[in-house]
Protein backbone atom coordinates (compact mmCIF):
# COMPACT_ATOMS: atom_id res chain seq x y z
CA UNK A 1 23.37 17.87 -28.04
CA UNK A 2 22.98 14.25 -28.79
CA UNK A 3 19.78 13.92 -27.69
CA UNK A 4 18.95 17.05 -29.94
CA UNK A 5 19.99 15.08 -33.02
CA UNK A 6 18.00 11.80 -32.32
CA UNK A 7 15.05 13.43 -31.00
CA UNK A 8 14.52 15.02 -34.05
CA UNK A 9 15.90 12.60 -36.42
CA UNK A 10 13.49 9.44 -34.95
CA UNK A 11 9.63 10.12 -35.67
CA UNK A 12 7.54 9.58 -38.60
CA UNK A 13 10.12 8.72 -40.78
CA UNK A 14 11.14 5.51 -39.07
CA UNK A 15 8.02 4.40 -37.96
CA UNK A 16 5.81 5.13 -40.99
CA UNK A 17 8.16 6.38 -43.74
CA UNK A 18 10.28 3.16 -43.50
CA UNK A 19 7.19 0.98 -45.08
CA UNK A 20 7.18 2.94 -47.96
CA UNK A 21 10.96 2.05 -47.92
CA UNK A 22 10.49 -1.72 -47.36
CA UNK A 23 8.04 -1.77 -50.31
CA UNK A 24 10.29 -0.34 -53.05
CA UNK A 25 13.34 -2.05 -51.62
CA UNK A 26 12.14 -5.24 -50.05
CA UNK A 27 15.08 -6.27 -47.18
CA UNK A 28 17.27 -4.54 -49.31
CA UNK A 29 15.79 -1.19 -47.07
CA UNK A 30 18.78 -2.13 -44.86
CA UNK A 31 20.95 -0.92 -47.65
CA UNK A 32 19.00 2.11 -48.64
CA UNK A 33 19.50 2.80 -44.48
CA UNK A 34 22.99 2.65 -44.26
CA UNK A 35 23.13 4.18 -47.60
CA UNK A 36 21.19 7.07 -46.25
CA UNK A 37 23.29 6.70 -42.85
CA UNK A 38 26.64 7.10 -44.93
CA UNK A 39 24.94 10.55 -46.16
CA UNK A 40 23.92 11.89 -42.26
CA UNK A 41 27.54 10.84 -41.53
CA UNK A 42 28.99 12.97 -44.40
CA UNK A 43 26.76 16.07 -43.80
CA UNK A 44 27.25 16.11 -40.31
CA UNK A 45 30.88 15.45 -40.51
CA UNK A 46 30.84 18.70 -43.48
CA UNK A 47 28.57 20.42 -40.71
CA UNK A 48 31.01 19.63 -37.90
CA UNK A 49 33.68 20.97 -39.72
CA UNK A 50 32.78 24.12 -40.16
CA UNK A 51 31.18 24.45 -36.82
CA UNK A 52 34.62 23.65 -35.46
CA UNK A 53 36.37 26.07 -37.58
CA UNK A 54 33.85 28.99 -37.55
CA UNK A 55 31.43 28.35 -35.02
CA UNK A 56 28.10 31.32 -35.48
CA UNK A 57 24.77 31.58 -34.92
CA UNK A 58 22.97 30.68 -37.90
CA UNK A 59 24.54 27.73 -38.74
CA UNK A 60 24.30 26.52 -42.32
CA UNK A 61 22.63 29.30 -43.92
CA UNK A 62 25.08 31.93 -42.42
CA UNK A 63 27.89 29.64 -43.67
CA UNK A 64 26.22 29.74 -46.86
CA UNK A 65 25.90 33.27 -47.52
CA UNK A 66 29.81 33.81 -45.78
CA UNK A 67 31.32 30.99 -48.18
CA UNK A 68 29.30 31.22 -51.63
CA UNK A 69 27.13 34.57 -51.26
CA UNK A 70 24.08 36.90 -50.05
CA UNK A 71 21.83 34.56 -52.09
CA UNK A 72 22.87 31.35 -51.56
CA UNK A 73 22.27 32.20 -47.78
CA UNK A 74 18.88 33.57 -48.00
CA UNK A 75 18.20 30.65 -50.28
CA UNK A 76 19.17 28.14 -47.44
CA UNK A 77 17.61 29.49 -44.67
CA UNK A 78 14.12 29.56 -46.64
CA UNK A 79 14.50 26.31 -48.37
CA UNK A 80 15.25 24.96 -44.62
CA UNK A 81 12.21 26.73 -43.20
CA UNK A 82 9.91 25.65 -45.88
CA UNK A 83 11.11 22.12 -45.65
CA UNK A 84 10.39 21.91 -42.14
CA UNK A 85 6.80 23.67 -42.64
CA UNK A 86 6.00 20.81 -44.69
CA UNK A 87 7.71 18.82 -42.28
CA UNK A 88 5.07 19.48 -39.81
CA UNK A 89 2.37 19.01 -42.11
CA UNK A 90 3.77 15.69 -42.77
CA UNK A 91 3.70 14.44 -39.31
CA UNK A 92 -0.06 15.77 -39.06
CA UNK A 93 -0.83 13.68 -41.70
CA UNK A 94 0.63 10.70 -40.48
CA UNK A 95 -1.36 11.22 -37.58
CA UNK A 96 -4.70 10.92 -38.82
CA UNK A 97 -2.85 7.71 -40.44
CA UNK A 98 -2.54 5.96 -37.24
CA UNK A 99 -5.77 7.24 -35.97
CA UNK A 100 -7.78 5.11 -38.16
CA UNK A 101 -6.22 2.01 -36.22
CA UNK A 102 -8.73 2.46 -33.80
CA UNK A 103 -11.65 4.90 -35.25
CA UNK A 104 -11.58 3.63 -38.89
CA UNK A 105 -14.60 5.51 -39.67
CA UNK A 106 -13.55 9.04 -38.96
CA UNK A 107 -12.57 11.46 -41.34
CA UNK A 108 -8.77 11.93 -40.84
CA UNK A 109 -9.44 15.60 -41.11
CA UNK A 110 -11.12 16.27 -37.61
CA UNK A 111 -7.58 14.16 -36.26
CA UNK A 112 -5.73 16.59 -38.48
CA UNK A 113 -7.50 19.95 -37.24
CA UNK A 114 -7.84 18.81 -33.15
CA UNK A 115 -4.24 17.74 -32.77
CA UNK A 116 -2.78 20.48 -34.43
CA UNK A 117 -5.10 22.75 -32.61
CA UNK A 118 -3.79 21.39 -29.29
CA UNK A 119 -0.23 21.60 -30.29
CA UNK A 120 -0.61 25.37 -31.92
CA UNK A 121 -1.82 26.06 -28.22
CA UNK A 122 1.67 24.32 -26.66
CA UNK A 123 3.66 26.64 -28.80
CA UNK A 124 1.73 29.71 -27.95
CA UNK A 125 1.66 29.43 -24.29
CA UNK A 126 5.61 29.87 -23.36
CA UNK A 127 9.12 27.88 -24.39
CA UNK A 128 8.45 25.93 -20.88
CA UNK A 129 5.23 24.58 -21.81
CA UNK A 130 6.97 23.42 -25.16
CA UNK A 131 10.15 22.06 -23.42
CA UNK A 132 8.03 20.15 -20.58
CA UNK A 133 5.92 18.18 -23.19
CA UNK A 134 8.66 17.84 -25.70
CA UNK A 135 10.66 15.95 -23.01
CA UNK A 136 7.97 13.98 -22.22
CA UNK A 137 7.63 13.24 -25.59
CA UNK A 138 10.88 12.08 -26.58
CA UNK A 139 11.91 9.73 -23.23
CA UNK A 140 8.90 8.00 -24.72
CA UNK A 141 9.58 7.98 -27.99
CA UNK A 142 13.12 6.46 -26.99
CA UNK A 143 12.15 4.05 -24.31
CA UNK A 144 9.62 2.54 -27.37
CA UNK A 145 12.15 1.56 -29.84
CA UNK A 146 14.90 0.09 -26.89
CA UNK A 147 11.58 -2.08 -26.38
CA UNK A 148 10.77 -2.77 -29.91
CA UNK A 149 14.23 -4.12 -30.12
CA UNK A 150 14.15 -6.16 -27.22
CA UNK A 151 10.59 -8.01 -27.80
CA UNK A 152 11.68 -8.19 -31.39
CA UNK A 153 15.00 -9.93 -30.63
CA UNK A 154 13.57 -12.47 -27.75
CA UNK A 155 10.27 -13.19 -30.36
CA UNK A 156 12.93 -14.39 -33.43
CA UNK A 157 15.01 -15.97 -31.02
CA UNK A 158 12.11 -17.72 -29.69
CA UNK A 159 10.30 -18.40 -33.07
CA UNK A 160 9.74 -22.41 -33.62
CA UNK A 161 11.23 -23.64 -36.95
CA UNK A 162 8.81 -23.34 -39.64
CA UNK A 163 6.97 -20.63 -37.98
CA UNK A 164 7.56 -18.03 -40.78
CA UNK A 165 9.90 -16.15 -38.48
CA UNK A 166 13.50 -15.74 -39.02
CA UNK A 167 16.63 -14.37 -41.10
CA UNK A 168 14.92 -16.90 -43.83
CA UNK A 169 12.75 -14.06 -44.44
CA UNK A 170 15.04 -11.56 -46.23
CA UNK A 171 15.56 -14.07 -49.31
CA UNK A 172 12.74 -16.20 -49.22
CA UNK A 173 9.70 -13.44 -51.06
CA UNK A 174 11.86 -12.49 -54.12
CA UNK A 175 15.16 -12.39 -53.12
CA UNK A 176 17.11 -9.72 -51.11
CA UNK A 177 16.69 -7.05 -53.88
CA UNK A 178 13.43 -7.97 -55.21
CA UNK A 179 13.07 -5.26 -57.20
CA UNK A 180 16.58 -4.38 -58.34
CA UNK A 181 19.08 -1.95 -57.23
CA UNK A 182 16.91 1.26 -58.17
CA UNK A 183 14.18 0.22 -55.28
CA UNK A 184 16.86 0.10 -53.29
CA UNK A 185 18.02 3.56 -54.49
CA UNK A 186 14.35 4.58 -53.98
CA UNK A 187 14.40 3.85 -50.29
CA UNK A 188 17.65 5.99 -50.17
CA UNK A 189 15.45 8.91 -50.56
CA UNK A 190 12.90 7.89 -48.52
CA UNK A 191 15.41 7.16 -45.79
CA UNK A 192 16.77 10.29 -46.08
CA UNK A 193 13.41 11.52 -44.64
CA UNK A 194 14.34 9.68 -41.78
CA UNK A 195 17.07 11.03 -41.25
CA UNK A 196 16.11 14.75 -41.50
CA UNK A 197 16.51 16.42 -38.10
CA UNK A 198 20.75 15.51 -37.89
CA UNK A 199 21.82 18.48 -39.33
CA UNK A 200 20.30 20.49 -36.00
CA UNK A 201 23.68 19.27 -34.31
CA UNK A 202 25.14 21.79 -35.73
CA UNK A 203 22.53 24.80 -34.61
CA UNK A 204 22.82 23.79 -30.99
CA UNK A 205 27.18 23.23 -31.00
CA UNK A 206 27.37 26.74 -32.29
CA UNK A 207 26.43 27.80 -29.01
CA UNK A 208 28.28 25.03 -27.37
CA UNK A 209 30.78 26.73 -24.55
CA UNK A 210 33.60 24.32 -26.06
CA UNK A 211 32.58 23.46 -29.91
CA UNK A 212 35.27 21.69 -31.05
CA UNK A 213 34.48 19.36 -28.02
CA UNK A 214 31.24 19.12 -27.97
CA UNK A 215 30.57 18.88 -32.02
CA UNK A 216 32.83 15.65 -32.03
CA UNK A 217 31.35 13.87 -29.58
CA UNK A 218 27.98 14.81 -30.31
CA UNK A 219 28.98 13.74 -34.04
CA UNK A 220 30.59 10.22 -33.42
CA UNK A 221 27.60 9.21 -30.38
CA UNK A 222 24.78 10.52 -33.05
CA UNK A 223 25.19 8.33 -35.98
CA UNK A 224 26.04 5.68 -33.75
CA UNK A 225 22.79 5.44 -32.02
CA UNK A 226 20.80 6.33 -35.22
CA UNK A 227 22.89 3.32 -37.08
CA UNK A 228 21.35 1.26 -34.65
CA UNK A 229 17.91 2.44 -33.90
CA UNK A 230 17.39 2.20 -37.68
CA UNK A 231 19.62 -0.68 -38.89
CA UNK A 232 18.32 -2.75 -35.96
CA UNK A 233 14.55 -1.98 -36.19
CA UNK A 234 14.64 -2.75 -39.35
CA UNK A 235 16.18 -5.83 -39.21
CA UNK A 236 14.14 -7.42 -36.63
CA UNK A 237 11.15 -6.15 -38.23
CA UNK A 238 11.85 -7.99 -41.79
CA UNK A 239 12.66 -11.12 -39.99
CA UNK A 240 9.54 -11.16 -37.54
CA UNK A 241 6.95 -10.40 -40.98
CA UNK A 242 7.83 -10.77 -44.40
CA UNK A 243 8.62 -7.57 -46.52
CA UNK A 244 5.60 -8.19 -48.53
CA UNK A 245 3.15 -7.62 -45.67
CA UNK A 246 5.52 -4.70 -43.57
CA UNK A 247 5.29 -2.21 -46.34
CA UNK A 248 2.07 -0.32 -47.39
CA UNK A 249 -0.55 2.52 -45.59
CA UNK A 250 -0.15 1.41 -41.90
CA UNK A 251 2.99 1.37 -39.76
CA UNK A 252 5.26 -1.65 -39.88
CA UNK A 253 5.86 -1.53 -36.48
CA UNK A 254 2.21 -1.65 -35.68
CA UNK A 255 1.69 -4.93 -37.82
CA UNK A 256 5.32 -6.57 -36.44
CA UNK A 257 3.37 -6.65 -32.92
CA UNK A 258 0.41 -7.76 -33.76
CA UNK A 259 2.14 -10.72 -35.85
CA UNK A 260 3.95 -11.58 -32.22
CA UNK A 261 0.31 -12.02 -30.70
CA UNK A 262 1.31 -10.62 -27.92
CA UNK A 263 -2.08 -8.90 -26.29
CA UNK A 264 -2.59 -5.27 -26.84
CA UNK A 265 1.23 -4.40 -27.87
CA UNK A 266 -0.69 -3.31 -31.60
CA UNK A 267 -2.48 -0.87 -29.73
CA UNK A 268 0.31 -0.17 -27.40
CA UNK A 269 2.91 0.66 -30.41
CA UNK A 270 0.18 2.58 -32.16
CA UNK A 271 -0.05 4.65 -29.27
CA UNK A 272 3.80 4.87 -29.15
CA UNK A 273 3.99 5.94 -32.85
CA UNK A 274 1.11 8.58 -32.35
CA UNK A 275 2.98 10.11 -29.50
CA UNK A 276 6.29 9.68 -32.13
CA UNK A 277 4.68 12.20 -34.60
CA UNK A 278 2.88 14.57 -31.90
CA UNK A 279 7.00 14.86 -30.63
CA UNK A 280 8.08 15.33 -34.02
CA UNK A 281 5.17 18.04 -35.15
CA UNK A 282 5.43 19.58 -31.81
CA UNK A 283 9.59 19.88 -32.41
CA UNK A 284 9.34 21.21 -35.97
CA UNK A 285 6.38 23.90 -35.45
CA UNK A 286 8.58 25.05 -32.65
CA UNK A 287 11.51 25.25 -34.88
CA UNK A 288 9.95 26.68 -37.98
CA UNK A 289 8.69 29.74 -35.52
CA UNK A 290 12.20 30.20 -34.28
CA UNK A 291 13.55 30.18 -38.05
CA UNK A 292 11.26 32.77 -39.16
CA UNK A 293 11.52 34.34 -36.22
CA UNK A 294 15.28 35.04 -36.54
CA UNK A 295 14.59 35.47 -40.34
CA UNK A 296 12.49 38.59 -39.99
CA UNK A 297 14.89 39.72 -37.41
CA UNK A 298 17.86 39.31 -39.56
CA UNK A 299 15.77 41.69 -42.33
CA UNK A 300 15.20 38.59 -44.22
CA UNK A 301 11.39 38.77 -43.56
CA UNK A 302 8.91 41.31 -42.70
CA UNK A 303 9.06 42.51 -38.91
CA UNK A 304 6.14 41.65 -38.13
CA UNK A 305 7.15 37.76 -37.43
CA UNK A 306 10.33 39.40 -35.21
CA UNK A 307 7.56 40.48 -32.57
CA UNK A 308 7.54 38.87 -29.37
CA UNK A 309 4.01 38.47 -27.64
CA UNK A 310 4.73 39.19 -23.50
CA UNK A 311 5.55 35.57 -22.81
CA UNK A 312 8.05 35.49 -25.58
CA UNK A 313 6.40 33.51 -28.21
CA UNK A 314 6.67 35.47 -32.00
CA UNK A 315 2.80 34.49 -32.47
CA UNK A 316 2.82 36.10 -35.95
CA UNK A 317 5.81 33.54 -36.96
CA UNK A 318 3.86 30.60 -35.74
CA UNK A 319 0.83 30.96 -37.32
CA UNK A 320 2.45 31.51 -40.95
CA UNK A 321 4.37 28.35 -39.67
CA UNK A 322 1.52 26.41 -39.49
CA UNK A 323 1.24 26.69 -43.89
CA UNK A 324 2.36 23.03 -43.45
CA UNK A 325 -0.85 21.72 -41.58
CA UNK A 326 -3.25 23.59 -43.88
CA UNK A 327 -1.41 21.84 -47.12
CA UNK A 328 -1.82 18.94 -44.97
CA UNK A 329 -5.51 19.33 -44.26
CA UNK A 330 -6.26 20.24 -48.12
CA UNK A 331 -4.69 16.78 -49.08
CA UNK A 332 -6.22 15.12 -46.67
CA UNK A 333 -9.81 16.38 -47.77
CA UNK A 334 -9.35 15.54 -51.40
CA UNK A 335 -6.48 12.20 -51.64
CA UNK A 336 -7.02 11.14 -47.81
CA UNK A 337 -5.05 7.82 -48.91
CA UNK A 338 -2.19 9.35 -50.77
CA UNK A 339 -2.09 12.76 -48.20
CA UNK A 340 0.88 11.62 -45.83
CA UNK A 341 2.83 9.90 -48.87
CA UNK A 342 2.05 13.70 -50.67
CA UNK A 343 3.11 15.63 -48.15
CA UNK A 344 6.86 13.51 -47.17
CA UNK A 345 7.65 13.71 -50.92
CA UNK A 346 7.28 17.67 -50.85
CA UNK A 347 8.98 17.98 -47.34
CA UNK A 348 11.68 15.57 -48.73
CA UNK A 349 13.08 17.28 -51.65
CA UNK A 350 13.60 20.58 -49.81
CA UNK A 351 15.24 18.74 -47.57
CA UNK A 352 17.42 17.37 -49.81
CA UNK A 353 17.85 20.19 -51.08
CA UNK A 354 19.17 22.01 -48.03
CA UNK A 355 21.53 19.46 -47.57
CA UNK A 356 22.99 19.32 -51.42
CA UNK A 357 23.43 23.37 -50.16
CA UNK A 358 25.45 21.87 -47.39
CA UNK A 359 28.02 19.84 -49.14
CA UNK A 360 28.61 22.57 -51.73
CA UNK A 361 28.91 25.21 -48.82
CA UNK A 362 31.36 22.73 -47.66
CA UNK A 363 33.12 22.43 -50.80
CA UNK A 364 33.55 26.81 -50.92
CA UNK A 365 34.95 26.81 -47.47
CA UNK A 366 37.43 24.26 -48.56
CA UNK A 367 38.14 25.93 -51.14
CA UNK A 368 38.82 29.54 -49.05
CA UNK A 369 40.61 27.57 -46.35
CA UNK A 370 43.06 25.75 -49.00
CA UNK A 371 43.85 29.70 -50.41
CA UNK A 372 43.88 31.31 -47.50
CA UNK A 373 46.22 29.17 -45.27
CA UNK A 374 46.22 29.18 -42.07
CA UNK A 375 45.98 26.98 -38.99
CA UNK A 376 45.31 23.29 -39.63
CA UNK A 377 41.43 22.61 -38.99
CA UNK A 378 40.32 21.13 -35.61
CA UNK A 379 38.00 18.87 -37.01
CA UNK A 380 38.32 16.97 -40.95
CA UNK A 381 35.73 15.19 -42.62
CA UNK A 382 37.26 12.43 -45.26
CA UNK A 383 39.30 13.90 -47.88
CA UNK A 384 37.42 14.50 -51.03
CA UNK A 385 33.98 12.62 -49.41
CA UNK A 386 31.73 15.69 -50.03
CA UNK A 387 32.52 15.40 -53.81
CA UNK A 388 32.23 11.55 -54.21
CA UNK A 389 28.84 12.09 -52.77
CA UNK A 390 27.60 14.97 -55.08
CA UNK A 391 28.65 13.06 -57.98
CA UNK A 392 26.42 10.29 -56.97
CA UNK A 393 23.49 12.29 -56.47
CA UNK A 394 23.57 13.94 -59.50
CA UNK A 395 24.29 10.64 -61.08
CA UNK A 396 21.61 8.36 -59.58
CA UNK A 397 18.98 10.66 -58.36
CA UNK A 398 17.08 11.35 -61.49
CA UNK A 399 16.61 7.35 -61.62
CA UNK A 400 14.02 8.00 -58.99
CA UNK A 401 12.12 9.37 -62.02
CA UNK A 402 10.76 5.88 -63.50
CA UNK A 403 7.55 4.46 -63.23
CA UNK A 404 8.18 1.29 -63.41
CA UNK A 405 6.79 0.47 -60.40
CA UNK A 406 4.00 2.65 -60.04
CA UNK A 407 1.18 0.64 -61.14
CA UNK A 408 1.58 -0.99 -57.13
CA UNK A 409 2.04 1.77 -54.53
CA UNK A 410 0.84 5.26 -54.66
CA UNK A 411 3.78 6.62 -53.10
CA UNK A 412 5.50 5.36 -55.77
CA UNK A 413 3.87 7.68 -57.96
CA UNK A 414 4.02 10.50 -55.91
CA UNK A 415 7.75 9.95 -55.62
CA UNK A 416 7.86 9.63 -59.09
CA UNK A 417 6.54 12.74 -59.90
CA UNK A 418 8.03 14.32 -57.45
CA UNK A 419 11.27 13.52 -59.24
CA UNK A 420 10.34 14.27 -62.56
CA UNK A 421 9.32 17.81 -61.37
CA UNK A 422 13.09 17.98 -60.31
């Protein structure tokens, strides 16, 4: 369950995603990180909760529609489905990002249209096929960033004084906020990108033959491991190459190993990264099927995406599931530079969205369990945490509004506007 959680929180928006952090927030990204940690430790602990206490399948949006109402569950489950869509046109994007590392020249298009292709064809053959490349997938994906951490740790230990390398590096271009607490409130959202995937803990422990069990250990193991895949990538990365020259179009992780000169580890991390978002596209397309799948069976959707082809794969579901990597193409035909930062804004508010749901799903089944009585629950988040957190977001997030910094990064202004729209 664990490996559910990290597999589909660690993709595109840690290794691409967090240089659009670094260049709002500078090294102050290591705040917006544990900022946006603090959140995936609140929602899953508001998740875990519940799960413990009524464990269903269906998750969040059944919670939602037994707690506040018919609507506010059918508003869940589609604002969750149409998040991850976009999800997966996100990744797509990204992908004919890192392509141009070694075909500049070629229209990220015919990247977006021949991976997708391949990966539509995964999904449409049977769940093995699926399971036996996402597996391979992930142990890579994993195995990458243990390395990352481990080169990057022996190259600033290693680094000759005056080198440029080093801690120095996080106060010596600007400062540690260089550009004030609201980039670093800036990265919060884009972390939160990151981050999106945690919340499927709680879809897999409601099947769990022992939930209360499995939830908390799945819960404290999870944001332990994603505290330090993030917080320590991060860290090493900033030190190794100033935050001036890790953000922008191209991963940071791909230009922290080619600043160790180390031969062919660029190349090799690109690779790694590629593979990241072909896990993460190939994870969400599978999901989004699934979640319309049980949508249309539920009567929440037309029955035609509840049929089951003879090696049970809902066909019909998948293909409307693919919406995401159409958007994706579109954008990438017209704003090829801004397409990726285009589509993880989109994808990001519904996310954020779905998990605002959360907390105040949270908040209802307080509420009921407080006038209700009964047994004390299993499993307690912090008193009073969910509201502490609500009051910031609806404090700070239309901050992410300003322009001031759009005149130097075009995911600033798609941010921007993307939070003026809210």
């Amino acid at each position: 369950m664990t490996m559910i959680a990290i597999g589909g929180a660690v993709g595109t928006g840690l290794f691409l995603g967090s240089g659009f952090a670094i260049s709002f927030a500078g090294p102050g990204v290591l705040i917006s990180y544990a900022i946006g940690a603090l959140i995936a430790l609140l929602l899953m602990g508001a998740l875990a909760e519940m799960t413990v206490a009524h464990p269903v399948s269906g998750s969040f949006g059944a919670y939602a529609e037994h707690y506040i109402g018919p609507l506010a569950g059918f508003v869940v489950r589609y604002a969750y489905w149409s998040a991850y869509v976009l999800a997966v046109g996100t990744e797509v994007a990204a992908i004919a990002v890192y392509m141009k590392f070694w075909f500049p020249h070629v229209p990220g298009l015919y990247w977006i249209i021949g991976f997708s292709a391949a990966l539509i064809v995964v999904n449409a053959m049977s769940v093995r096929a699926y399971g036996t490349i996402e597996y391979l997938f992930s142990s890579l994906k994993i195995a990458a960033i243990v390395a990352f951490i481990v080169l990057g740790a022996w190259f600033v230990w290693r680094a000759p004084a005056g080198s440029g390398v080093g801690f120095a590096n996080y106060t010596s271009h600007g400062g540690l906020l260089p550009r004030g607490w609201w980039g670093v409130w800036v990265g919060t959202i884009v972390s939160l990108f990151s981050y999106l995937g945690v919340e499927t803990i709680a879809v897999a422990a409601a099947e769990a033959q022992d939930p209360q069990r499995a939830v908390t250990r799945a819960f404290r193991a999870t944001v332990l491991r994603l505290v330090l895949f993030y917080l320590l990538t991060l860290a090493l990365m900033l030190a190794i190459v100033p935050w001036t020259q890790a953000g922008g179009n191209e991963s940071p992780f791909v230009k922290v190993m080619a600043a160790t000169g180390v031969p062919y580890a660029a190349g090799a991390i690109n690779f790694i990264v590629l593979v990241a978002a072909l896990s993460a596209m190939n994870s969400q397309l599978y999901i989004t099927t699934r979640m319309m799948f049980s949508l249309s069976r539920a009567g929440y959707a037309p029955a035609t995406f509840g049929r089951l082809t003879r090696h049970g794969v809902p066909t019909a579901a998948l293909s409307l599931s693919t919406i995401g990597i159409a958007v994706a193409a579109v954008l990438n035909a017209l704003w090829p530079q801004a397409a990726f930062t285009l589509m993880m804004s989109i994808a990001m508010f519904g996310a954020m969205f779905t998990w605002f749901m959360i907390f105040v799903t949270q908040i209802f089944f307080r509420v009921r369990q407080s006038r209700e009585g009964g047994a004390p629950l299993a499993f307690r988040m912090c008193p009073d945490g969910q509201f502490k957190l609500l009051h910031l977001w609806a404090a700070k997030f239309p901050q992410a509004g300003r322009a001031d910094y759009a005149s130097d990064s075009s995911v600033t202004a798609s941010l921007a506007a993307a939070s003026r729209r809210r």
